[in-house]
PDB file of N, CA and C in Angstrom:
ATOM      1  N   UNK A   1       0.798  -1.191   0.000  1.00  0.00           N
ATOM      2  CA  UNK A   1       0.000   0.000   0.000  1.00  0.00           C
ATOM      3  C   UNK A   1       0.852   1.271   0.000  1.00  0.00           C
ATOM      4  N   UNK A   2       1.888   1.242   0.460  1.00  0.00           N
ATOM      5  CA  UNK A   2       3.012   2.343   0.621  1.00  0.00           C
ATOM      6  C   UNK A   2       2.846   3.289  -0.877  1.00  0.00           C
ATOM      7  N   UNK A   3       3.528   1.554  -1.713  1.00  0.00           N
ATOM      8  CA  UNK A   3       3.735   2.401  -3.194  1.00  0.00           C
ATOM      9  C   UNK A   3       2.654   2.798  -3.851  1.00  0.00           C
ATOM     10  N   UNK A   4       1.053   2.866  -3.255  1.00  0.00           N
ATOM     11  CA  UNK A   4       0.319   2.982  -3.715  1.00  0.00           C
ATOM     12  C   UNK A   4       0.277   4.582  -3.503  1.00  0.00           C
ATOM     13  N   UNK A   5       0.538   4.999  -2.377  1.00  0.00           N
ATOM     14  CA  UNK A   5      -0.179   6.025  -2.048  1.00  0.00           C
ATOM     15  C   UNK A   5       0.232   7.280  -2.381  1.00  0.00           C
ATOM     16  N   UNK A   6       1.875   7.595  -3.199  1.00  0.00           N
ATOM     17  CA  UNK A   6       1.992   8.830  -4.250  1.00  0.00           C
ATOM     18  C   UNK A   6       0.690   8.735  -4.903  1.00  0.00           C
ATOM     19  N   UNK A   7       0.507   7.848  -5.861  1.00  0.00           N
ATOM     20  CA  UNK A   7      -0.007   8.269  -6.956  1.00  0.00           C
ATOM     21  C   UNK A   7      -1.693   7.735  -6.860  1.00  0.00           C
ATOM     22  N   UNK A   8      -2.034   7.749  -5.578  1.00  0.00           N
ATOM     23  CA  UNK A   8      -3.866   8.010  -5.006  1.00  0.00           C
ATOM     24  C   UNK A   8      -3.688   8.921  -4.325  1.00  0.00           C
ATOM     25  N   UNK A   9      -2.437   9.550  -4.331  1.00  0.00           N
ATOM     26  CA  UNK A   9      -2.757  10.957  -3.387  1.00  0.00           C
ATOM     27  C   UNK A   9      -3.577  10.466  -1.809  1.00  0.00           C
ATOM     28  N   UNK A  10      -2.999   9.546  -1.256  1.00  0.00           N
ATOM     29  CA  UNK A  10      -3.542   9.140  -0.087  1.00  0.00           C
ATOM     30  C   UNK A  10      -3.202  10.244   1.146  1.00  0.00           C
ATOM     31  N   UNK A  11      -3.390  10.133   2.372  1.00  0.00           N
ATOM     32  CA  UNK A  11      -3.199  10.683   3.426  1.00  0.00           C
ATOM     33  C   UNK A  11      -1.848  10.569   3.867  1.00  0.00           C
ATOM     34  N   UNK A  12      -1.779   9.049   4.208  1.00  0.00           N
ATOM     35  CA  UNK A  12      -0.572   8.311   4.428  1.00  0.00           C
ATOM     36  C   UNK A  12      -0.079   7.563   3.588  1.00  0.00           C
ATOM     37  N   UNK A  13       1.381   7.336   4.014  1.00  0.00           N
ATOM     38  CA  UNK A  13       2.244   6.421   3.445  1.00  0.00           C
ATOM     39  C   UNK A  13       2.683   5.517   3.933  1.00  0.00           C
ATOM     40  N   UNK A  14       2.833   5.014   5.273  1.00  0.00           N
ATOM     41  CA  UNK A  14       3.507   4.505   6.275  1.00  0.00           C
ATOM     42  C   UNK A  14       2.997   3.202   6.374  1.00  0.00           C
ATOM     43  N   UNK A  15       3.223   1.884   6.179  1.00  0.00           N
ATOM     44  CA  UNK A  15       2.951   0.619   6.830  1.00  0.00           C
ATOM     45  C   UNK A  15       2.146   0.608   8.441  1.00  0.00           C
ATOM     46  N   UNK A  16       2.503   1.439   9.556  1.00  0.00           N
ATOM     47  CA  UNK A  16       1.581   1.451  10.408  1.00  0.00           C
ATOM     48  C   UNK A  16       0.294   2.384  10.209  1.00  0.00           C
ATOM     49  N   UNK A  17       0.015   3.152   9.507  1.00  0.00           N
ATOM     50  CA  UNK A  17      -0.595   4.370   9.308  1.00  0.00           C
ATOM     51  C   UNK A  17      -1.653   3.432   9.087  1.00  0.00           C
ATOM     52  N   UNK A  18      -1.455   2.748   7.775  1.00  0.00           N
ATOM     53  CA  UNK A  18      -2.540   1.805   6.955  1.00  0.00           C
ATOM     54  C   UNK A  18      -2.660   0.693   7.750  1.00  0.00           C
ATOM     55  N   UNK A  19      -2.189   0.201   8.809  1.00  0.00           N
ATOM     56  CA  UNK A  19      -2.298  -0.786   9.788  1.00  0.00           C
ATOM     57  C   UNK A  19      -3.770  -0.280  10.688  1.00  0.00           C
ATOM     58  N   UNK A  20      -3.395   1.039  11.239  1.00  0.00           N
ATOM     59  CA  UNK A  20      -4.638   2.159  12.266  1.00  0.00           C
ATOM     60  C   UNK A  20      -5.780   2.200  11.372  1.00  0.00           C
ATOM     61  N   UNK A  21      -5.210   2.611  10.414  1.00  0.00           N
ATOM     62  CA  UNK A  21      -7.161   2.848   9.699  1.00  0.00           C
ATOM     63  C   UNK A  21      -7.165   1.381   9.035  1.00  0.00           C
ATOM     64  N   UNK A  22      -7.029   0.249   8.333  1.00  0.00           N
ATOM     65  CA  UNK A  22      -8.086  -0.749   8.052  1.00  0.00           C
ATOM     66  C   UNK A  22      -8.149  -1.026   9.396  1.00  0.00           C
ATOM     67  N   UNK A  23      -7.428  -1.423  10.840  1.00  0.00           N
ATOM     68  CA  UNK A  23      -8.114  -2.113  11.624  1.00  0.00           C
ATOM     69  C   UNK A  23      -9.261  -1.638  12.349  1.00  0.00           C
ATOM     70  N   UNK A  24      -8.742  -0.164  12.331  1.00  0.00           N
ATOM     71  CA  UNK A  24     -10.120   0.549  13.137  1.00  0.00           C
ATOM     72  C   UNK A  24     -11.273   0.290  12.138  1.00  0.00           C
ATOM     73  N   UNK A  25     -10.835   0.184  10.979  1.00  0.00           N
ATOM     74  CA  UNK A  25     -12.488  -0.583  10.172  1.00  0.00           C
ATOM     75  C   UNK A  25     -13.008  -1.279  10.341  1.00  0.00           C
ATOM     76  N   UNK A  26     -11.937  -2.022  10.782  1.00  0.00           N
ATOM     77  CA  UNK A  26     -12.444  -3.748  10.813  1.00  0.00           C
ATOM     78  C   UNK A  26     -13.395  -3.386  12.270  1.00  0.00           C
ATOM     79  N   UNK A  27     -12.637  -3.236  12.834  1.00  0.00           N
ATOM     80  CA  UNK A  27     -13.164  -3.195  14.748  1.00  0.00           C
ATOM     81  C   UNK A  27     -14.119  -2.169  14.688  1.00  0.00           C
ATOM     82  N   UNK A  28     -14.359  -1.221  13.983  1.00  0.00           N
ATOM     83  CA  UNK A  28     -15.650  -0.145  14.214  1.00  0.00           C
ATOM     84  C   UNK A  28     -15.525   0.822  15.100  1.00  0.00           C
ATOM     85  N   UNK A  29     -13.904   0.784  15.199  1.00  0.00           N
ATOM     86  CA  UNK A  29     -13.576   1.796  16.543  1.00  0.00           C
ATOM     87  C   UNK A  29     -12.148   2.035  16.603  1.00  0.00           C
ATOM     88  N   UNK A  30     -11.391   2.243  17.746  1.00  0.00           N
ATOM     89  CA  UNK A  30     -10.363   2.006  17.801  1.00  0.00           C
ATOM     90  C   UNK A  30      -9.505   0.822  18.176  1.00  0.00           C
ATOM     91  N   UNK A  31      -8.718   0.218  17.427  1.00  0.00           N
ATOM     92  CA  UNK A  31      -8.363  -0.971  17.526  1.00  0.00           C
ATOM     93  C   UNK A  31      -7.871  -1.578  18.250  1.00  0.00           C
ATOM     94  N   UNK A  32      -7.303  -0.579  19.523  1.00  0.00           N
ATOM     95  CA  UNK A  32      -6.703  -1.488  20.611  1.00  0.00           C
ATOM     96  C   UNK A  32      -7.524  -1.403  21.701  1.00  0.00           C
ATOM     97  N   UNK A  33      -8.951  -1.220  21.333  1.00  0.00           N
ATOM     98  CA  UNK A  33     -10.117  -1.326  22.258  1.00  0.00           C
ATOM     99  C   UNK A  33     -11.271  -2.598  22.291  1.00  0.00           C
ATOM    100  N   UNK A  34     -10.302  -3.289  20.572  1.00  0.00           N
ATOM    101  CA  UNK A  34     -10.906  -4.421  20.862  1.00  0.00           C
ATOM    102  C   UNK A  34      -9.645  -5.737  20.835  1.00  0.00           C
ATOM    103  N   UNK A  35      -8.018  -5.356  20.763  1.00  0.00           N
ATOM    104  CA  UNK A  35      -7.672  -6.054  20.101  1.00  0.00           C
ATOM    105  C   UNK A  35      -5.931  -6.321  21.460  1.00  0.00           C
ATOM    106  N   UNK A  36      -5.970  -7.032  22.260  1.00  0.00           N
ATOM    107  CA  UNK A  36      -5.210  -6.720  23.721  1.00  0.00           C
ATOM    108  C   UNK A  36      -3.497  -7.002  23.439  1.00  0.00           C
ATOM    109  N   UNK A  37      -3.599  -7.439  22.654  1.00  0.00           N
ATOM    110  CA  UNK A  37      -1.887  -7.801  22.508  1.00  0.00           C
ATOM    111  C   UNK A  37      -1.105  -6.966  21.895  1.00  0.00           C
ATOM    112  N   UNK A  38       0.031  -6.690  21.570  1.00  0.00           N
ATOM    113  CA  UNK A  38       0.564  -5.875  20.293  1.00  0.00           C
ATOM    114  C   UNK A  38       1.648  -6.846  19.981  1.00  0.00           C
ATOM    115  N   UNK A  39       1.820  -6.985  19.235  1.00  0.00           N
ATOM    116  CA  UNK A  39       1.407  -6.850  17.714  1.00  0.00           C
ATOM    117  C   UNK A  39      -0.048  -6.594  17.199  1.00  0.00           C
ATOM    118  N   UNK A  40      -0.911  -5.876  16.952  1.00  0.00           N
ATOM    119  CA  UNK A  40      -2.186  -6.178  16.563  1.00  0.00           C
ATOM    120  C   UNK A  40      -2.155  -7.661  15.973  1.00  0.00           C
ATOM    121  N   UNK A  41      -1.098  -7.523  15.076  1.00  0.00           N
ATOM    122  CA  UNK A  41      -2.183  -8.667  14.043  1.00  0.00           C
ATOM    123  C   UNK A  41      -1.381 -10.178  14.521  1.00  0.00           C
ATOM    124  N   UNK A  42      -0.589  -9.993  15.697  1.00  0.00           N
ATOM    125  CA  UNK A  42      -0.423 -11.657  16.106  1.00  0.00           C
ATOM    126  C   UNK A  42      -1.430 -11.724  17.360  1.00  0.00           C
ATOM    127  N   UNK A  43      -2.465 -10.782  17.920  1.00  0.00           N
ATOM    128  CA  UNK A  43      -3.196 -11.161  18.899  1.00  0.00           C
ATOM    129  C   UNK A  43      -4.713 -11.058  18.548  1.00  0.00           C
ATOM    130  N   UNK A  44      -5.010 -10.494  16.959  1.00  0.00           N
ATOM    131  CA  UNK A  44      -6.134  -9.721  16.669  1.00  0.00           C
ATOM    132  C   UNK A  44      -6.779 -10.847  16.185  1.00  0.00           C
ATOM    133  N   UNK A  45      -8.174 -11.326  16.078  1.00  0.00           N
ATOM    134  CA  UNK A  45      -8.864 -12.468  15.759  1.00  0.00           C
ATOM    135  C   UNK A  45      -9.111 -12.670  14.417  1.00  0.00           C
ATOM    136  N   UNK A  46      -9.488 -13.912  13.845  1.00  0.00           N
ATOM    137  CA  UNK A  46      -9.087 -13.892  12.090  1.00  0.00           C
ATOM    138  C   UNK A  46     -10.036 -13.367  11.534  1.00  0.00           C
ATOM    139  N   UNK A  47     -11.364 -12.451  12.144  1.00  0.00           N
ATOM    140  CA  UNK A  47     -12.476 -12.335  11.288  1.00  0.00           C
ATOM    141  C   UNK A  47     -12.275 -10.572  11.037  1.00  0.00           C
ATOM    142  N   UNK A  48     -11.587 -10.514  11.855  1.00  0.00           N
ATOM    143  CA  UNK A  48     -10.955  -8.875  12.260  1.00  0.00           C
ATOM    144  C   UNK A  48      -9.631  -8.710  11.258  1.00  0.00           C
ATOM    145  N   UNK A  49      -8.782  -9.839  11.139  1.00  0.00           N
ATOM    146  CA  UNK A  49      -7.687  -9.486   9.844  1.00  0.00           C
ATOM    147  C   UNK A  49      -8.128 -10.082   8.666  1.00  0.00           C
ATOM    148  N   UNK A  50      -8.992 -10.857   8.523  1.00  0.00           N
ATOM    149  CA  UNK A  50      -9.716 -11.241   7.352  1.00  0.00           C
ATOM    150  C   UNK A  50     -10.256 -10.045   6.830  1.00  0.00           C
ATOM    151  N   UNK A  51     -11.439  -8.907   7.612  1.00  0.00           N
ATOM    152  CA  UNK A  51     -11.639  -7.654   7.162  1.00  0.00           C
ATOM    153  C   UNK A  51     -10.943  -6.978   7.039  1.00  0.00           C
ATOM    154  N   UNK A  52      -9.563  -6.558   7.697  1.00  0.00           N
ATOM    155  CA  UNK A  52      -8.833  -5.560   7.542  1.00  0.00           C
ATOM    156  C   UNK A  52      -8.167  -5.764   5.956  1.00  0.00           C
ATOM    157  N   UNK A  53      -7.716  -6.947   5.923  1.00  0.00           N
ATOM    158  CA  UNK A  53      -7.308  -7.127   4.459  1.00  0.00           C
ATOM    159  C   UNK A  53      -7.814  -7.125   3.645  1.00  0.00           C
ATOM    160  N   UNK A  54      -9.619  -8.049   3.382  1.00  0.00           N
ATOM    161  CA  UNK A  54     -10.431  -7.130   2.546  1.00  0.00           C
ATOM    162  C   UNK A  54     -10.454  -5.654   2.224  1.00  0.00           C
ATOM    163  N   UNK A  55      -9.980  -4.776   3.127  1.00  0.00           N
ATOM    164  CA  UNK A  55     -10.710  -3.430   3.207  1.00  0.00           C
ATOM    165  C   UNK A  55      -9.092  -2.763   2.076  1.00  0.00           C
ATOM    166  N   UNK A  56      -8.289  -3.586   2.675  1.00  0.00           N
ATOM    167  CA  UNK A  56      -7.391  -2.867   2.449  1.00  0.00           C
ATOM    168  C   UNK A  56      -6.955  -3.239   0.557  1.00  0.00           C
ATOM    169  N   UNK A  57      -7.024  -4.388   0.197  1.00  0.00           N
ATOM    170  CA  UNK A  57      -7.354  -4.970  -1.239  1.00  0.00           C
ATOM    171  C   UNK A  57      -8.687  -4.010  -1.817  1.00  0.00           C
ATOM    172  N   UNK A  58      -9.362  -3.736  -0.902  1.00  0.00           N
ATOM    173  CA  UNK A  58     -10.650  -3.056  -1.787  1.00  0.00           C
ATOM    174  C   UNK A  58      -9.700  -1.582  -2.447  1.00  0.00           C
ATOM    175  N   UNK A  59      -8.870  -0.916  -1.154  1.00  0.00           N
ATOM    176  CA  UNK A  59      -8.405   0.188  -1.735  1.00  0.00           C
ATOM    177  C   UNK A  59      -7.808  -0.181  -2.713  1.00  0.00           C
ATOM    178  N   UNK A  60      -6.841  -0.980  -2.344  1.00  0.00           N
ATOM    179  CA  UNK A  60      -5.860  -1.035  -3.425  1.00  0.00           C
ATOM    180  C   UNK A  60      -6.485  -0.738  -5.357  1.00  0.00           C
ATOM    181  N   UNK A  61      -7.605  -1.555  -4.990  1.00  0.00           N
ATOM    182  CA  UNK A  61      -8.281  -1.754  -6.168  1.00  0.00           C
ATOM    183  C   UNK A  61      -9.188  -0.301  -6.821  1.00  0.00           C
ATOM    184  N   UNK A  62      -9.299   0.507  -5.777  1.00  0.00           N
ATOM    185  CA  UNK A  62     -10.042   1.541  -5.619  1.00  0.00           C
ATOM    186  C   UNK A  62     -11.707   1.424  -5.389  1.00  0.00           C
ATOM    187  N   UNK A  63     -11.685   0.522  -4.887  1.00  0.00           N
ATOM    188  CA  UNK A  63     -13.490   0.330  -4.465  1.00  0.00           C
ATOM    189  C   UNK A  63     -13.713   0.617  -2.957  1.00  0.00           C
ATOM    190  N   UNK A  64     -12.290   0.634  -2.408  1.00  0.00           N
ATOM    191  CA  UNK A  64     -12.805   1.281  -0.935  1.00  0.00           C
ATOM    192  C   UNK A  64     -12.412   2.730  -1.255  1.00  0.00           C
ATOM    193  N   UNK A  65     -12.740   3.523  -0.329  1.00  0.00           N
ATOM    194  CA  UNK A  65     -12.147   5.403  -0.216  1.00  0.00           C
ATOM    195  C   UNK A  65     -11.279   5.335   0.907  1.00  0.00           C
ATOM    196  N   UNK A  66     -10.097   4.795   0.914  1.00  0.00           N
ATOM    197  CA  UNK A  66      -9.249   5.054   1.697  1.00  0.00           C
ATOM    198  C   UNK A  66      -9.145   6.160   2.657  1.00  0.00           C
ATOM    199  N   UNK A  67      -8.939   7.839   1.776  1.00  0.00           N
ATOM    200  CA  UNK A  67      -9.137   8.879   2.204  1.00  0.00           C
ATOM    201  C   UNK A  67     -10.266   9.060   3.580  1.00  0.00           C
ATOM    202  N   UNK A  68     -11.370   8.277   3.224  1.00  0.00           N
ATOM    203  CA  UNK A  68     -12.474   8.281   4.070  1.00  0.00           C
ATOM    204  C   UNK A  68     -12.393   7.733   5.170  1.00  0.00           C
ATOM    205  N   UNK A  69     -11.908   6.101   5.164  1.00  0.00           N
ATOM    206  CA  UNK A  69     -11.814   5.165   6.008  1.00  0.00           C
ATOM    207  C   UNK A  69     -10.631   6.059   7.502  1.00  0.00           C
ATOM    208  N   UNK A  70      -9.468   6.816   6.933  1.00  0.00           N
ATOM    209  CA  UNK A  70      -8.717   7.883   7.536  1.00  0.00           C
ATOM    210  C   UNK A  70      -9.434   8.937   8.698  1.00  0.00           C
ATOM    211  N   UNK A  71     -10.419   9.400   7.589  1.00  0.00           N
ATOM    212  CA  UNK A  71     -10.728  10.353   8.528  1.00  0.00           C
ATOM    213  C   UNK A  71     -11.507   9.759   9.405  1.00  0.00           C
ATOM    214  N   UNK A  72     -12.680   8.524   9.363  1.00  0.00           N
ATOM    215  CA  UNK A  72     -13.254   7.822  10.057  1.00  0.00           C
ATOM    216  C   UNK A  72     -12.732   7.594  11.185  1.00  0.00           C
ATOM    217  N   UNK A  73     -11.443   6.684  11.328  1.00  0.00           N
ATOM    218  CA  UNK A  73     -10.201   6.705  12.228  1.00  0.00           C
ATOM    219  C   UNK A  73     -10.244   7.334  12.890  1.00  0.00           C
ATOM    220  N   UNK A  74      -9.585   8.751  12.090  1.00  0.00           N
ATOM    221  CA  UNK A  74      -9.124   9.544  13.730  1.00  0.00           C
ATOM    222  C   UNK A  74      -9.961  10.381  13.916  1.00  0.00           C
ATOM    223  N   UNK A  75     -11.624  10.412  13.500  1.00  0.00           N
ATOM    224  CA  UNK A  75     -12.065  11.032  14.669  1.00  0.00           C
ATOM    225  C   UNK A  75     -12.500  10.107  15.779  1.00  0.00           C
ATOM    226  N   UNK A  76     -13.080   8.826  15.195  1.00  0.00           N
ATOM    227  CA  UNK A  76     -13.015   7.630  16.278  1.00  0.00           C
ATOM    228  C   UNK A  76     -11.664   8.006  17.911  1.00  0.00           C
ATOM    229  N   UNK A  77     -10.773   8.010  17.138  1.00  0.00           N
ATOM    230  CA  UNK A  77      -9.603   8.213  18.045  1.00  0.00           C
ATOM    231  C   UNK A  77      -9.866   9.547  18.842  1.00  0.00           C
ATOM    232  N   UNK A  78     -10.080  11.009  17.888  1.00  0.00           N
ATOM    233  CA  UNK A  78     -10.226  11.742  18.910  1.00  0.00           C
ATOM    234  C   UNK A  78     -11.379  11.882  20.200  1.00  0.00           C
ATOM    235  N   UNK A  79     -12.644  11.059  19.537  1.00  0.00           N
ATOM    236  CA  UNK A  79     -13.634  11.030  20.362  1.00  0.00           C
ATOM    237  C   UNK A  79     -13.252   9.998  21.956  1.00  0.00           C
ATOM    238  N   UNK A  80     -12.185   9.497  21.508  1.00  0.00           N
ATOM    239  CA  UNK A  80     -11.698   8.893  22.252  1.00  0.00           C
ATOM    240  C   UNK A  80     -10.843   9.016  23.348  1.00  0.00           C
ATOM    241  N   UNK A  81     -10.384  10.107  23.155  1.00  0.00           N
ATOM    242  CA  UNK A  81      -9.517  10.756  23.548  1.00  0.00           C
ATOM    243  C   UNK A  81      -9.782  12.115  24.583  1.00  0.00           C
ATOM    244  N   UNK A  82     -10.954  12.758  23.751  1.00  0.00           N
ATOM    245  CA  UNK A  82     -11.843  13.358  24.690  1.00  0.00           C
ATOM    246  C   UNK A  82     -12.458  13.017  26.668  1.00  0.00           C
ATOM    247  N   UNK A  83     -11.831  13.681  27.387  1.00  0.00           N
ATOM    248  CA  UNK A  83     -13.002  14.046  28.481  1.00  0.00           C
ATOM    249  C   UNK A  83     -14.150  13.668  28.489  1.00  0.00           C
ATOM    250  N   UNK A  84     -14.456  12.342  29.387  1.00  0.00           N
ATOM    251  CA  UNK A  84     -15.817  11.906  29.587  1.00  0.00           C
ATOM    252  C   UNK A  84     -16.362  13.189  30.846  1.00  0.00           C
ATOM    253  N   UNK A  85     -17.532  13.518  30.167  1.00  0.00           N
ATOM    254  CA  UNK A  85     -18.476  14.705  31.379  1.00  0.00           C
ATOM    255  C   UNK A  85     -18.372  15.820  31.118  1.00  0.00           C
TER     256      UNK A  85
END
């Protein structure tokens, strides 16, 4: 996905970058809220990297919006991050 992302004009470039947003897809949130180990993907369950890699083949292909799935992410994250009360 790296070399993908000059030329989709993506957000990111980074191998972990694209790690944060498909998994927070997969998980519907932030990913280490559902996922306890790190490495994510040697503790993360197979129906959770089964989607993440779908999601992430969809970009590749351009049928997902990457761009989107991003911003999805981190506001997930900032809402997260936020002051409960």
């Amino acid at each position: 996905m790296p070399a993908l992302a000059a030329a989709r004009e993506w957000p990111v470039n980074a191998d972990h970058c694209f790690q944060r947003i498909l998994l927070d897809a997969a998980c519907e949130g932030v990913w280490y809220d559902r996922i306890a180990g790190r490495p994510a993907y040697a503790f993360a369950p197979t129906d959770l990297l089964t989607a993440a890699v779908a999601l992430g083949e969809a970009a590749a292909v351009g049928t997902a919006d990457l761009p989107a799935l991003n911003a999805r992410s981190l506001a997930w994250r900032r809402a997260r991050s936020q002051p409960k009360g």
